[in-house]
Every structure is written in C-alpha cells, then in structure tokens.
Protein backbone atom coordinates (compact mmCIF):
# COMPACT_ATOMS: atom_id res chain seq x y z
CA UNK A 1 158.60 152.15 51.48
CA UNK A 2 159.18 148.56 50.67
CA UNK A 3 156.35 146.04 51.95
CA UNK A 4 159.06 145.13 55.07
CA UNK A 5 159.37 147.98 56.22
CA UNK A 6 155.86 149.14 55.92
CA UNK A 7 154.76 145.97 58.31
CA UNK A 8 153.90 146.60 61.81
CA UNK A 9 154.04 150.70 60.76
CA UNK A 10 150.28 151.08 61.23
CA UNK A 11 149.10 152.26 64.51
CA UNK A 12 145.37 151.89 64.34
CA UNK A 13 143.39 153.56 67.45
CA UNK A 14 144.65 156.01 70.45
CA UNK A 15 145.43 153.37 73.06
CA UNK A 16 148.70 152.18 70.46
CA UNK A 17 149.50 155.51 69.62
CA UNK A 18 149.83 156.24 73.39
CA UNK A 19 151.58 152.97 73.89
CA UNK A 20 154.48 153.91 71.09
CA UNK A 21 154.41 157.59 72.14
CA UNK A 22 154.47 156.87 76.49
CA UNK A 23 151.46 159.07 76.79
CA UNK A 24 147.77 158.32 77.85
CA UNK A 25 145.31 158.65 75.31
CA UNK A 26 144.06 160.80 76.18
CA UNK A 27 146.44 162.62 75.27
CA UNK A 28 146.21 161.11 72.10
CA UNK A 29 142.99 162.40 71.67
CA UNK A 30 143.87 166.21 72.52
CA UNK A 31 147.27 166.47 69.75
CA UNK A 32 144.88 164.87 67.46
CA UNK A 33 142.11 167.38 68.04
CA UNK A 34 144.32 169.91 67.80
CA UNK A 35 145.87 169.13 64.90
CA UNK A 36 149.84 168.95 66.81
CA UNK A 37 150.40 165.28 65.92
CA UNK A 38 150.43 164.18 62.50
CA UNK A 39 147.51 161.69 61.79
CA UNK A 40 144.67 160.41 60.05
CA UNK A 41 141.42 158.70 60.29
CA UNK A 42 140.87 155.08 59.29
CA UNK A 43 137.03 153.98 59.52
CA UNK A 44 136.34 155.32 62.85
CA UNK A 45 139.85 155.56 64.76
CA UNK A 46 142.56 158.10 64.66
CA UNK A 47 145.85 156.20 63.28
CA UNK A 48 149.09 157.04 62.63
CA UNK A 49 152.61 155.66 61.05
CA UNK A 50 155.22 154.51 63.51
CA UNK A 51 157.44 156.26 60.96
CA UNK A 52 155.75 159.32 60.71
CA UNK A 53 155.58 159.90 64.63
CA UNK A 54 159.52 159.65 64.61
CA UNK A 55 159.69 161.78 62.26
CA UNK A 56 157.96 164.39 63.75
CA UNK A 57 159.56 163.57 67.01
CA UNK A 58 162.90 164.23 65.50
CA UNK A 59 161.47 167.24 64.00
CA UNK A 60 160.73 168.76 67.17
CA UNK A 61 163.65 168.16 69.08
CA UNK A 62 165.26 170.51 66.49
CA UNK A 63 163.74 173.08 67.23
C-alpha cells in the first residue's frame, strides 16, 4: 500500500467505525467483542482499516 493510499485508511475508535460502517457503536463494540469484524487495538481503542472493512464487506455479500 503506497503512503496515498494508506492516508485517511485508519479508523481509530468505535464512533468512526460506526460512522464508515452506518451502524451505532455500539454495535461496533458487539462485532468487535465477538470477533465478526476484522480489527485491532491501538493504545486503548478498537481500530480498523477503511480497506479492510470493504473487504470484508465484499466478502460477505458473497456468500
């Protein structure tokens, strides 16, 4: 991933996940506790790649 395309990737804490995903976070919280939604920890805060959430997305409507 070139340095363009890796800026503005980083979602850093639920309430921006929720925002790129249309959910509450709640919601967030729960696919992340779960382990449904791929993601990571960064200090204190669940994250997650823009990229990697499409991903996924496109994954599941696949199936």
């Amino acid at each position: 991933m070139t340095k363009a395309e890796n800026d503005g990737d980083l979602l850093i804490g639920a309430a921006a996940i929720a925002k790129f995903l249309g959910i509450t976070p709640r919601q967030v919280y729960r696919l992340a506790y779960d382990d449904v939604m791929p993601h990571f920890k960064l200090g204190g805060s669940v994250a997650a790649r823009r990229s990697t959430l499409t991903k996924w997305m496109i994954d599941l409507e696949k199936n």
